[in-house]
PDB file of N, CA and C in Angstrom:
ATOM      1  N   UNK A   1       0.840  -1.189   0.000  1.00  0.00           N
ATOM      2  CA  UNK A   1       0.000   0.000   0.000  1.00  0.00           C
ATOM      3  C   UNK A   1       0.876   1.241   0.000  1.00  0.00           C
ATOM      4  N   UNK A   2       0.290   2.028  -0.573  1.00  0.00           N
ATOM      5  CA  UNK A   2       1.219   3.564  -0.571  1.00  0.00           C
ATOM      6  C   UNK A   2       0.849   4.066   0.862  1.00  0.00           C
ATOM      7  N   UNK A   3       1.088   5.644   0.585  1.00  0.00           N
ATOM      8  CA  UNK A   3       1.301   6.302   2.296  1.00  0.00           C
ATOM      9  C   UNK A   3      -0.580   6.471   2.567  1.00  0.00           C
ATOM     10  N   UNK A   4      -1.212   6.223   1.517  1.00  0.00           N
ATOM     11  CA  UNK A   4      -2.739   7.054   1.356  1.00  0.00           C
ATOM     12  C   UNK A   4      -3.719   5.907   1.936  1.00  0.00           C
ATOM     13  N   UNK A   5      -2.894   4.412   2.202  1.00  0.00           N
ATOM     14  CA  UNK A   5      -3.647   3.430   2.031  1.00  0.00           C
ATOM     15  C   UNK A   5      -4.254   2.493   1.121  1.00  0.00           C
ATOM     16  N   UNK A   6      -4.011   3.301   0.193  1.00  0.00           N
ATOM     17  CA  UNK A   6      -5.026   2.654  -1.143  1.00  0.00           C
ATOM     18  C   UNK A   6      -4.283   1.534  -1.210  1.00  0.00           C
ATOM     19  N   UNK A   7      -5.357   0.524  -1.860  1.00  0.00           N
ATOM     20  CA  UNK A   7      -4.670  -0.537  -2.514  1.00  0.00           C
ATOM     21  C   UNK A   7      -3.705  -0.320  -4.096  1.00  0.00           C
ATOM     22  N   UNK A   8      -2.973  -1.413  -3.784  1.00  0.00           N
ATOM     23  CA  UNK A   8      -1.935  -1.216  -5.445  1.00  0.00           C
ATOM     24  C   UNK A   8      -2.474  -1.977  -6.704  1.00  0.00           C
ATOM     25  N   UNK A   9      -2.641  -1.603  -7.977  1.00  0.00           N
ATOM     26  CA  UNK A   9      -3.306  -2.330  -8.955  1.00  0.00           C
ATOM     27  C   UNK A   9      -2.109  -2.547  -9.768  1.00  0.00           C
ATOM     28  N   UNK A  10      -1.736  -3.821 -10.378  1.00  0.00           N
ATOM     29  CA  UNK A  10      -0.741  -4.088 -11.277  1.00  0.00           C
ATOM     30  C   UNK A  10      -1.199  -4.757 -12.453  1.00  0.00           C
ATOM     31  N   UNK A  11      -0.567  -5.022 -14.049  1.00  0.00           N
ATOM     32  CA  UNK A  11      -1.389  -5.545 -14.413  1.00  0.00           C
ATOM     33  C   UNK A  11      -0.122  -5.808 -15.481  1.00  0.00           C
ATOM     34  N   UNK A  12       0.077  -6.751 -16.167  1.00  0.00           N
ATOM     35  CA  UNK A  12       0.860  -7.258 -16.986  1.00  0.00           C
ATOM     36  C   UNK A  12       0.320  -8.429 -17.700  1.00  0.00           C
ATOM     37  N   UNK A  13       1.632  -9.076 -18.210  1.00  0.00           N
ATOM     38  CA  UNK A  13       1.174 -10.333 -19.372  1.00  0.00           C
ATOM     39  C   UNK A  13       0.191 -10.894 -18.754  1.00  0.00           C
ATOM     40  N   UNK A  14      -0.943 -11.337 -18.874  1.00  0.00           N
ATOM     41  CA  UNK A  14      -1.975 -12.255 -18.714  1.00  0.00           C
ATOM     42  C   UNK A  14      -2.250 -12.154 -17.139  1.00  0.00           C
ATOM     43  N   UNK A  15      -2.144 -10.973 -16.357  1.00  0.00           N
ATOM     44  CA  UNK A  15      -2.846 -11.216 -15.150  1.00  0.00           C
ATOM     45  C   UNK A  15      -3.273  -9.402 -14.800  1.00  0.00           C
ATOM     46  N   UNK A  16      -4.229  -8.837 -13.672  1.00  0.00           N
ATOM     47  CA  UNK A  16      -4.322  -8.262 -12.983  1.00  0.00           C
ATOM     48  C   UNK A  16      -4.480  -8.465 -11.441  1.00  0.00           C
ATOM     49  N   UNK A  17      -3.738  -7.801 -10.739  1.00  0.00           N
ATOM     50  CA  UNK A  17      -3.323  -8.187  -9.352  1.00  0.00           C
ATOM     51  C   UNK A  17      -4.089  -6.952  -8.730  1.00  0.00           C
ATOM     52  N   UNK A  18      -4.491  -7.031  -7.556  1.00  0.00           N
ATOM     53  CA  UNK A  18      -4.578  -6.203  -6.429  1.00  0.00           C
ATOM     54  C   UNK A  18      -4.052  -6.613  -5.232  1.00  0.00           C
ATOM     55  N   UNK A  19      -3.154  -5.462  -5.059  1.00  0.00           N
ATOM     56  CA  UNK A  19      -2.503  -6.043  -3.281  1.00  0.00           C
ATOM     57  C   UNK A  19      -3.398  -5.178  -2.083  1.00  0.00           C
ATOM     58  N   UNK A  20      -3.937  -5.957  -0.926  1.00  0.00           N
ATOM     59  CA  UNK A  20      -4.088  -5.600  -0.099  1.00  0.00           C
ATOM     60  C   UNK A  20      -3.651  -5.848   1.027  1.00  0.00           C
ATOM     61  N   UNK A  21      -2.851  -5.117   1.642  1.00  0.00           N
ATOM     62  CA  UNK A  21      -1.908  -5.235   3.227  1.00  0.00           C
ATOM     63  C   UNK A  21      -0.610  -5.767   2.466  1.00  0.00           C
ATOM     64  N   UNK A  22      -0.359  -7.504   2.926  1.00  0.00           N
ATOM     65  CA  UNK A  22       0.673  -7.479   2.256  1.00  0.00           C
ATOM     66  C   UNK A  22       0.328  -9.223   1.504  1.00  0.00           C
ATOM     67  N   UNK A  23      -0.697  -9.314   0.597  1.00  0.00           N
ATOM     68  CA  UNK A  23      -1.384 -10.042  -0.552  1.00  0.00           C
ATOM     69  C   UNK A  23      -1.219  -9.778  -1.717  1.00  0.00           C
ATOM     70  N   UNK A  24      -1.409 -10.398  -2.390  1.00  0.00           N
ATOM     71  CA  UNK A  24      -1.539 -10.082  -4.347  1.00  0.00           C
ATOM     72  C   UNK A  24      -2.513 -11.105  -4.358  1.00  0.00           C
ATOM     73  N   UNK A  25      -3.574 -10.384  -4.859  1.00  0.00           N
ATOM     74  CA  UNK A  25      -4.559 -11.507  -5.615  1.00  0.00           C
ATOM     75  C   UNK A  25      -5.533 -10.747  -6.714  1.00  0.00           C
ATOM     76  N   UNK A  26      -6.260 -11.803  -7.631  1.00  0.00           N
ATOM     77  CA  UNK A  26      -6.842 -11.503  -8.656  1.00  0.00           C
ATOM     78  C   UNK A  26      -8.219 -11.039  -7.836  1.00  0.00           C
ATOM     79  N   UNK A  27      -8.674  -9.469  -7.866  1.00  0.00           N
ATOM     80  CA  UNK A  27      -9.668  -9.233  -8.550  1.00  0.00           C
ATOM     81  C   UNK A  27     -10.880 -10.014  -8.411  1.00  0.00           C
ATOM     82  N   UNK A  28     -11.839 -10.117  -7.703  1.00  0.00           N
ATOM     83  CA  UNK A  28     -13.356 -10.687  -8.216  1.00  0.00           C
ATOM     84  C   UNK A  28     -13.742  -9.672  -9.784  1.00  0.00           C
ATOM     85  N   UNK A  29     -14.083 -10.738 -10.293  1.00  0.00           N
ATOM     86  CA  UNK A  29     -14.238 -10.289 -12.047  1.00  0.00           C
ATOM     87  C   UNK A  29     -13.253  -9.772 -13.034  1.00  0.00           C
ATOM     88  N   UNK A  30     -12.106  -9.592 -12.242  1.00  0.00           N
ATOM     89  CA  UNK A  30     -10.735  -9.129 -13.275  1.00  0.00           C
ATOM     90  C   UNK A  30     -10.098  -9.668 -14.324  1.00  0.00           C
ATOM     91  N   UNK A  31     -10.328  -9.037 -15.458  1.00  0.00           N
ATOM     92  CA  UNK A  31      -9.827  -9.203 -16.632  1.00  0.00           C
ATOM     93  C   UNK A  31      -8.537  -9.967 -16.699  1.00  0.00           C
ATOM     94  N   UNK A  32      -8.887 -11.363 -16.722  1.00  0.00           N
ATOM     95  CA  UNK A  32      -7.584 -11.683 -16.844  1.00  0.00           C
ATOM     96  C   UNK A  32      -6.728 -12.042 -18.255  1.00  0.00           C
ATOM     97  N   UNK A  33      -6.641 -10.903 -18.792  1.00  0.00           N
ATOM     98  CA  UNK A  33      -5.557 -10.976 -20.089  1.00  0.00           C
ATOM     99  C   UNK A  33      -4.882  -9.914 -20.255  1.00  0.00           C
ATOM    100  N   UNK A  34      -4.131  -9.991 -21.134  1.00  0.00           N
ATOM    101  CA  UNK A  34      -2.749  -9.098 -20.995  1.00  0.00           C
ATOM    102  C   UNK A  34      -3.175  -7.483 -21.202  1.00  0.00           C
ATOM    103  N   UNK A  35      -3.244  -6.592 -19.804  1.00  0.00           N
ATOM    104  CA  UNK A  35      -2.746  -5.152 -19.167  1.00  0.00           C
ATOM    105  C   UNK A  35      -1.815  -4.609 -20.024  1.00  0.00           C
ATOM    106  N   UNK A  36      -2.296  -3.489 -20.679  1.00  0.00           N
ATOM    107  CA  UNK A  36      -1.416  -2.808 -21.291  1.00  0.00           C
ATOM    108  C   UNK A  36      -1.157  -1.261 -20.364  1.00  0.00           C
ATOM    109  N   UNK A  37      -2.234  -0.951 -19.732  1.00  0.00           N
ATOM    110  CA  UNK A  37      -2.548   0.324 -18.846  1.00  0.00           C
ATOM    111  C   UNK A  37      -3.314   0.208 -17.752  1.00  0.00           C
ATOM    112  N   UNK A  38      -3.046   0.817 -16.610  1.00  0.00           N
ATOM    113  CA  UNK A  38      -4.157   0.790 -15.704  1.00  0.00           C
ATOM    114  C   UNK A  38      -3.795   2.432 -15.022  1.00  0.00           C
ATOM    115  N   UNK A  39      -4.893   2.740 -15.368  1.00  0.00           N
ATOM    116  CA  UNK A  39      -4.969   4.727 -14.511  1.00  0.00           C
ATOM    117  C   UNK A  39      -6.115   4.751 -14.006  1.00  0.00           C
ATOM    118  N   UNK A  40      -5.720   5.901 -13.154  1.00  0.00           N
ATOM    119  CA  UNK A  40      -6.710   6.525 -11.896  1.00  0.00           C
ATOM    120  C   UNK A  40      -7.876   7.610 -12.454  1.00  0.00           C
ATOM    121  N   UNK A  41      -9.303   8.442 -12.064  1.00  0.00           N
ATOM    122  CA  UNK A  41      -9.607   9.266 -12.279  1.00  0.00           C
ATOM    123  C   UNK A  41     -10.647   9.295 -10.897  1.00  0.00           C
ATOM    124  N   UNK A  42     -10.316  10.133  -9.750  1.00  0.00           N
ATOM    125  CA  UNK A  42     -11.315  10.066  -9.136  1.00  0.00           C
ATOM    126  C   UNK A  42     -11.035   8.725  -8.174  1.00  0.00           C
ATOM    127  N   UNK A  43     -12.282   8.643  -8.271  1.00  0.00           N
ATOM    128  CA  UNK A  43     -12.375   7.022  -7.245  1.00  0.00           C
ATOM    129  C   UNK A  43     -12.611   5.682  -8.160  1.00  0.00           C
ATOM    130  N   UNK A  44     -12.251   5.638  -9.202  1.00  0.00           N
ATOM    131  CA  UNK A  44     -12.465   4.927 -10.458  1.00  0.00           C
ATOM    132  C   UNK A  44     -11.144   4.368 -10.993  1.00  0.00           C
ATOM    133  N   UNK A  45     -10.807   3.571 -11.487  1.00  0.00           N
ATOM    134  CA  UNK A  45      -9.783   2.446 -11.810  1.00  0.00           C
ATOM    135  C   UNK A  45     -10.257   1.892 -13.351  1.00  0.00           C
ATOM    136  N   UNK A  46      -9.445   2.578 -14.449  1.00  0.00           N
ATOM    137  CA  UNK A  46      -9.253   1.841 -15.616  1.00  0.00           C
ATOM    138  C   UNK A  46      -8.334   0.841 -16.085  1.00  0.00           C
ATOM    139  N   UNK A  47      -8.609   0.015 -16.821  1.00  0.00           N
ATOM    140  CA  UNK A  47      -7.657  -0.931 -17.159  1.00  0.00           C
ATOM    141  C   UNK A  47      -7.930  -1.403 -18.804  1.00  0.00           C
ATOM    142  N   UNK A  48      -6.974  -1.421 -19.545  1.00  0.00           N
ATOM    143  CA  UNK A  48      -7.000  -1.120 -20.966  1.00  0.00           C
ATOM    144  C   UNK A  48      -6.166  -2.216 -21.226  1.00  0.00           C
ATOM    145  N   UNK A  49      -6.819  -3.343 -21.727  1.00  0.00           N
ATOM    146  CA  UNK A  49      -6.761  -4.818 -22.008  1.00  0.00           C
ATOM    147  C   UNK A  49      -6.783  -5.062 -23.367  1.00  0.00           C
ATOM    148  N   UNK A  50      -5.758  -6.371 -23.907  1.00  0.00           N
ATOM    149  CA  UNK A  50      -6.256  -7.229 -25.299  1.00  0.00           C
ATOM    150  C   UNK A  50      -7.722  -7.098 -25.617  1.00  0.00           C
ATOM    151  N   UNK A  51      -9.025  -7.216 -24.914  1.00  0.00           N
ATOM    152  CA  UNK A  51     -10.361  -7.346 -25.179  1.00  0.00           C
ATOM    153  C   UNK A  51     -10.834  -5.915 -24.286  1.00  0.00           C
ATOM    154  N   UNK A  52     -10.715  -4.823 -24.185  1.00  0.00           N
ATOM    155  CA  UNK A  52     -11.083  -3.579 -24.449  1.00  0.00           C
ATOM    156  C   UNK A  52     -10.804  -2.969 -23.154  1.00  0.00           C
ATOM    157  N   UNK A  53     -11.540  -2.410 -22.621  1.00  0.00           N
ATOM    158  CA  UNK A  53     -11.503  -1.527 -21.062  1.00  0.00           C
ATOM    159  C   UNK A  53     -12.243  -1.909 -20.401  1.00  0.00           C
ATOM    160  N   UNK A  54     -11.625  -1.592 -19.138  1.00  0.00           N
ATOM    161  CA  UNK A  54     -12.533  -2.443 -17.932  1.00  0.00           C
ATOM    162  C   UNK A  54     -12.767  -1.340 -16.627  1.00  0.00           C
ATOM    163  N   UNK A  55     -13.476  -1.419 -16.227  1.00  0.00           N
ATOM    164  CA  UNK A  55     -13.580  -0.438 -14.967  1.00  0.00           C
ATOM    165  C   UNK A  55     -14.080  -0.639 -13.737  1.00  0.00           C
ATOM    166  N   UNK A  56     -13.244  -0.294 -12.539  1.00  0.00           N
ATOM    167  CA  UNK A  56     -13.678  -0.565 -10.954  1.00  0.00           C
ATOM    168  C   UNK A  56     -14.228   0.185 -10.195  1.00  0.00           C
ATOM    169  N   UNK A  57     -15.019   0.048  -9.369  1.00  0.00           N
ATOM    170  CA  UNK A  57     -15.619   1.514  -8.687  1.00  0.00           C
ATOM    171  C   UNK A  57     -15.197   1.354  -7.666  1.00  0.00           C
ATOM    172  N   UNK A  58     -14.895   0.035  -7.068  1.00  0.00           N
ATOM    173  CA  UNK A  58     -14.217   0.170  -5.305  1.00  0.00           C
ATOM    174  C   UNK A  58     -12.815  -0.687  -5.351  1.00  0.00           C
ATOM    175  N   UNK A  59     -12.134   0.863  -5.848  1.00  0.00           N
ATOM    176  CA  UNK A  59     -10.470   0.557  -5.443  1.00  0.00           C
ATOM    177  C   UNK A  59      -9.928  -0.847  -6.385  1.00  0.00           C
ATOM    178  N   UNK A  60     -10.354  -1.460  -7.238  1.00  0.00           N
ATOM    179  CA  UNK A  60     -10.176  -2.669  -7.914  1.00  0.00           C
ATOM    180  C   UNK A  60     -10.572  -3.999  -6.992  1.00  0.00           C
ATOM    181  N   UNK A  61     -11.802  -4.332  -6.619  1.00  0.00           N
ATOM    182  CA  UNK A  61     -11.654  -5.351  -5.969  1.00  0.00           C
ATOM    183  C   UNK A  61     -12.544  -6.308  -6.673  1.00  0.00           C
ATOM    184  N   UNK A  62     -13.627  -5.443  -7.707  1.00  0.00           N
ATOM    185  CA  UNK A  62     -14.468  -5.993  -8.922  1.00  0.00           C
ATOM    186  C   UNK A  62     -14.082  -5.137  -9.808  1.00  0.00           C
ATOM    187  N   UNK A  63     -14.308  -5.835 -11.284  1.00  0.00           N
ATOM    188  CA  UNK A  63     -14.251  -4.879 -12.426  1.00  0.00           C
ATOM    189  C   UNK A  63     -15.465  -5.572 -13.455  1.00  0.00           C
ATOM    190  N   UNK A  64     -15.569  -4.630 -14.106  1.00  0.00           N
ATOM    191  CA  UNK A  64     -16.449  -4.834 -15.480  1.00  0.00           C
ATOM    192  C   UNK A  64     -15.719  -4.299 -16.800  1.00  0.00           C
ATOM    193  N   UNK A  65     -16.360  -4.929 -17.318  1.00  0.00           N
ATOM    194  CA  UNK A  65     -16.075  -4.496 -18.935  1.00  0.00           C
ATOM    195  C   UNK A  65     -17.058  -3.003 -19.193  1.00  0.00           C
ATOM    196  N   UNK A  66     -16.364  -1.519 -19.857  1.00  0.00           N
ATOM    197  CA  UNK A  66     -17.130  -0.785 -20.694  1.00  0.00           C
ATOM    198  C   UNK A  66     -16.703  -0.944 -22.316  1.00  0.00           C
ATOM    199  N   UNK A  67     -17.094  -1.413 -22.436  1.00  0.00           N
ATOM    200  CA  UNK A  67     -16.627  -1.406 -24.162  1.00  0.00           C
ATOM    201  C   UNK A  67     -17.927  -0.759 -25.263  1.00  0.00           C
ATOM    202  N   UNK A  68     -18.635   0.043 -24.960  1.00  0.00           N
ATOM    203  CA  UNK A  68     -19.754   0.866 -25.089  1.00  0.00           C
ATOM    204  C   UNK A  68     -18.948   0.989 -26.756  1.00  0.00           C
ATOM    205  N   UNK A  69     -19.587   1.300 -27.383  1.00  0.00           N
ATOM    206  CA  UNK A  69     -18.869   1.427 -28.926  1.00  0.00           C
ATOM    207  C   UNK A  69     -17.616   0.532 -29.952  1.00  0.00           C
ATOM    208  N   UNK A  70     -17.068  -0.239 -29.211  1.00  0.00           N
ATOM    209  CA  UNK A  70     -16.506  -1.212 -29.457  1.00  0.00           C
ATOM    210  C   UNK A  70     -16.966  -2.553 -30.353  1.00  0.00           C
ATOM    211  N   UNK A  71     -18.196  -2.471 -30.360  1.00  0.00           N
ATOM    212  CA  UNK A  71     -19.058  -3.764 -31.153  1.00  0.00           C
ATOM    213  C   UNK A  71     -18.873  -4.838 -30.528  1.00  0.00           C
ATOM    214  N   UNK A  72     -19.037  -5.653 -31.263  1.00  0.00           N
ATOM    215  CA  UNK A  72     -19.077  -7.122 -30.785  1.00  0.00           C
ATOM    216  C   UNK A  72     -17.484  -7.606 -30.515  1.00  0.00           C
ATOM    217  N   UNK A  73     -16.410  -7.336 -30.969  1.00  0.00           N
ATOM    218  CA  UNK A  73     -15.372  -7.492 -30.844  1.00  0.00           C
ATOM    219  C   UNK A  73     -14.065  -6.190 -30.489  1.00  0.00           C
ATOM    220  N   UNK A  74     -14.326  -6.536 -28.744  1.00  0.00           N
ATOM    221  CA  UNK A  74     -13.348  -5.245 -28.316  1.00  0.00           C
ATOM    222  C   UNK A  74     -12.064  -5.067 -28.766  1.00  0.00           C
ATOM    223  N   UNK A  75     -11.590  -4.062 -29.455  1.00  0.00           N
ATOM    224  CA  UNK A  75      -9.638  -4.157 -29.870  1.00  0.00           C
ATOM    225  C   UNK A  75      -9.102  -4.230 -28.478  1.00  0.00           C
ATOM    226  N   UNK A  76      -7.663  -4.342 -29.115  1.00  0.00           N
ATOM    227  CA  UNK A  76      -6.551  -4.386 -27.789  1.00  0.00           C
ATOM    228  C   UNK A  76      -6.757  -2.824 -27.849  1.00  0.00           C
ATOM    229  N   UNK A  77      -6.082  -2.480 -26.403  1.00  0.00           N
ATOM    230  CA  UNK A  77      -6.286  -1.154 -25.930  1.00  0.00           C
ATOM    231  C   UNK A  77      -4.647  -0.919 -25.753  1.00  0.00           C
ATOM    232  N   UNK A  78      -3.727   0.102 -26.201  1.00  0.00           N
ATOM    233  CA  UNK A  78      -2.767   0.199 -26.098  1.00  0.00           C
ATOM    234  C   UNK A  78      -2.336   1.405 -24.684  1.00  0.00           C
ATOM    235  N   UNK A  79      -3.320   2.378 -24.641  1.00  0.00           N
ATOM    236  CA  UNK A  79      -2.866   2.874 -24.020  1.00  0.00           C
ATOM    237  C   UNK A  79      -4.535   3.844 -23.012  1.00  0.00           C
ATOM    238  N   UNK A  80      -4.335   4.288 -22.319  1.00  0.00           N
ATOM    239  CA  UNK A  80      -5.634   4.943 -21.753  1.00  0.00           C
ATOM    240  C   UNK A  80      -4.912   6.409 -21.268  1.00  0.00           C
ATOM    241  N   UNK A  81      -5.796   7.836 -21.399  1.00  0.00           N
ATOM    242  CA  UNK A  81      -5.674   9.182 -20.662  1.00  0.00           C
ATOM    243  C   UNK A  81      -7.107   9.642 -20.426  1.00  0.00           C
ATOM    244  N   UNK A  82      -6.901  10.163 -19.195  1.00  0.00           N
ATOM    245  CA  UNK A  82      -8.300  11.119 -18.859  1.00  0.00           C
ATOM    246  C   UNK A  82      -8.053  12.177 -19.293  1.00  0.00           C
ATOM    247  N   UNK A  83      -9.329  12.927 -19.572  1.00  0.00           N
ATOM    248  CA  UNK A  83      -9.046  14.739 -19.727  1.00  0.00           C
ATOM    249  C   UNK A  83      -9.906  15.125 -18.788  1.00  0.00           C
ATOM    250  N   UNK A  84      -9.080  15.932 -17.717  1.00  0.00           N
ATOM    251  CA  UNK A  84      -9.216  15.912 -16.322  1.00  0.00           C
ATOM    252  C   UNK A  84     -10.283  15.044 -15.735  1.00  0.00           C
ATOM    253  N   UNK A  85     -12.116  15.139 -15.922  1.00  0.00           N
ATOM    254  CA  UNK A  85     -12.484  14.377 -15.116  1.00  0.00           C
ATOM    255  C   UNK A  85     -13.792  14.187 -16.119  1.00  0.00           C
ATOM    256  N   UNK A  86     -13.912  14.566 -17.216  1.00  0.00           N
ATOM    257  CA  UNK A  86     -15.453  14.428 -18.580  1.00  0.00           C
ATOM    258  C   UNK A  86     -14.707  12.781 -18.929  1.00  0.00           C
ATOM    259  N   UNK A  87     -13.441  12.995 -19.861  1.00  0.00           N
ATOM    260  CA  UNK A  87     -13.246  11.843 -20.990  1.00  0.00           C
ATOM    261  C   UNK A  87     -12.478  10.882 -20.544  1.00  0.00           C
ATOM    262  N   UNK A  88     -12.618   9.661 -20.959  1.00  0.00           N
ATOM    263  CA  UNK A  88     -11.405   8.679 -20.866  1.00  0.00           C
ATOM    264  C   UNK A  88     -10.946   8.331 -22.149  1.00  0.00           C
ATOM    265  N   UNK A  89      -9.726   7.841 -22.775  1.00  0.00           N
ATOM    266  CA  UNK A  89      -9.310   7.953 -23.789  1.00  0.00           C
ATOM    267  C   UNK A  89      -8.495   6.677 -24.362  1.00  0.00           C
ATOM    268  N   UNK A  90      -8.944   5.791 -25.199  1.00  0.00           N
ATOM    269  CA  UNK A  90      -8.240   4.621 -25.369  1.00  0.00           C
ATOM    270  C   UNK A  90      -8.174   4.792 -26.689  1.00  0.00           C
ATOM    271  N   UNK A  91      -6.635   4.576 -26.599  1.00  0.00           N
ATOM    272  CA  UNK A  91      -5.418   4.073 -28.251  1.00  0.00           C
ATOM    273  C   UNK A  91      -5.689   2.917 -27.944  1.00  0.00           C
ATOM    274  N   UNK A  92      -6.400   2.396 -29.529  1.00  0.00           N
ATOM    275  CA  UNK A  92      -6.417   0.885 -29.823  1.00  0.00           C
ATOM    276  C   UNK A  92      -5.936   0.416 -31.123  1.00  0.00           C
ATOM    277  N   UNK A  93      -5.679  -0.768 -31.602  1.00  0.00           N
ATOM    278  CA  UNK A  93      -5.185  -1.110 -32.925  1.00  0.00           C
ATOM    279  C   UNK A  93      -6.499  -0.882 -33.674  1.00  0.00           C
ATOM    280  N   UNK A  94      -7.152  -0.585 -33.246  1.00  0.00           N
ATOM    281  CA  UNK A  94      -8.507   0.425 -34.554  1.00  0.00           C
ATOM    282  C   UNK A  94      -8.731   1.730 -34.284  1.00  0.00           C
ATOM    283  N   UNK A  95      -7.551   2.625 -33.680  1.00  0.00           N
ATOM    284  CA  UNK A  95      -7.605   3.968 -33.522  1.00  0.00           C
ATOM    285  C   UNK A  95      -7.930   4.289 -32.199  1.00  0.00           C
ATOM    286  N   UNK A  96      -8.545   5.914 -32.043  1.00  0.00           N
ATOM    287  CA  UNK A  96      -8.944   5.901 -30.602  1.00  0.00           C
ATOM    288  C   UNK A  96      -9.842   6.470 -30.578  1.00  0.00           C
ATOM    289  N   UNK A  97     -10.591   5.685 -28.910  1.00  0.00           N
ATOM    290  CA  UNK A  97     -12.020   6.110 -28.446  1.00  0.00           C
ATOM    291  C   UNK A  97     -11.987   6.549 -27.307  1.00  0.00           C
ATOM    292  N   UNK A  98     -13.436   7.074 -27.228  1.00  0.00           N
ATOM    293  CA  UNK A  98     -13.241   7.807 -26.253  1.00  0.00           C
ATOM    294  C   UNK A  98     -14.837   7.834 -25.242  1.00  0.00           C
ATOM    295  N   UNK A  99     -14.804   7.515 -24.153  1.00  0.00           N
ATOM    296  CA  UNK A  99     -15.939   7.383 -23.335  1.00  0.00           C
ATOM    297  C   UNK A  99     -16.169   8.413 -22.538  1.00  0.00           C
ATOM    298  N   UNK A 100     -17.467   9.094 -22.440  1.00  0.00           N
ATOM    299  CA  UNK A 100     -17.926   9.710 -21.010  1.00  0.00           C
ATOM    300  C   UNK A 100     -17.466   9.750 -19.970  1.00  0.00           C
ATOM    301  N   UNK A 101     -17.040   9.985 -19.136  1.00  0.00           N
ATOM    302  CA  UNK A 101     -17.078   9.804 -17.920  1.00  0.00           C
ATOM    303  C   UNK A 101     -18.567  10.262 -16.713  1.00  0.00           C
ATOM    304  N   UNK A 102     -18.797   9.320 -15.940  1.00  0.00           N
ATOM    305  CA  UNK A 102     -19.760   9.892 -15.081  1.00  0.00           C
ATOM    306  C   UNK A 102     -19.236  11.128 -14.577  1.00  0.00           C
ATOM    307  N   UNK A 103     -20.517  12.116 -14.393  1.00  0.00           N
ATOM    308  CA  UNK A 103     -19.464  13.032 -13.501  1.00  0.00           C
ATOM    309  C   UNK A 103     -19.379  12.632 -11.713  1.00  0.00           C
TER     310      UNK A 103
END
């Protein structure tokens, strides 16, 4: 854990981890395939996967899939940015999209 408490989210070849205290474990519902990005906005947790974006609302301990415009077949997600707290922003091998954010 950092100085704030929060839990740590990691995410690489074929896994996503959350550590809590001093654990690593997968996630209830976590995407498990290969993490290209995982960023913060708020109290919200993105993660930008081979099969599209995924998102947590409490600290990563569940995630879901948003792939809202993506179709039936999510791209890999290369990279994710917020613009400050409206957009989220995913580079994919079919260009880039871009989602709402709740406010």
């Amino acid at each position: 854990m950092d100085n704030s408490g929060a839990p740590w989210i990691i995410g690489g070849s074929d896994f996503l981890l959350r550590r809590t205290g001093n654990t690593w474990a997968a996630p209830t519902g976590a995407p498990q395939a290969r993490t290209n990005d995982v960023i913060q906005s708020g109290d919200r947790l993105y993660a930008g996967q081979m099969n599209g974006v995924w998102r947590s609302t409490d600290q990563g301990a569940t995630w879901q899939a948003i792939n809202l415009g993506f179709g039936s077949s999510p791209p890999m997600v290369r990279d994710l940015d917020v613009d400050g707290q409206a957009w989220l922003y995913a580079a994919t091998t079919r260009g880039v999209w871009r989602y709402r954010l709740d406010p």
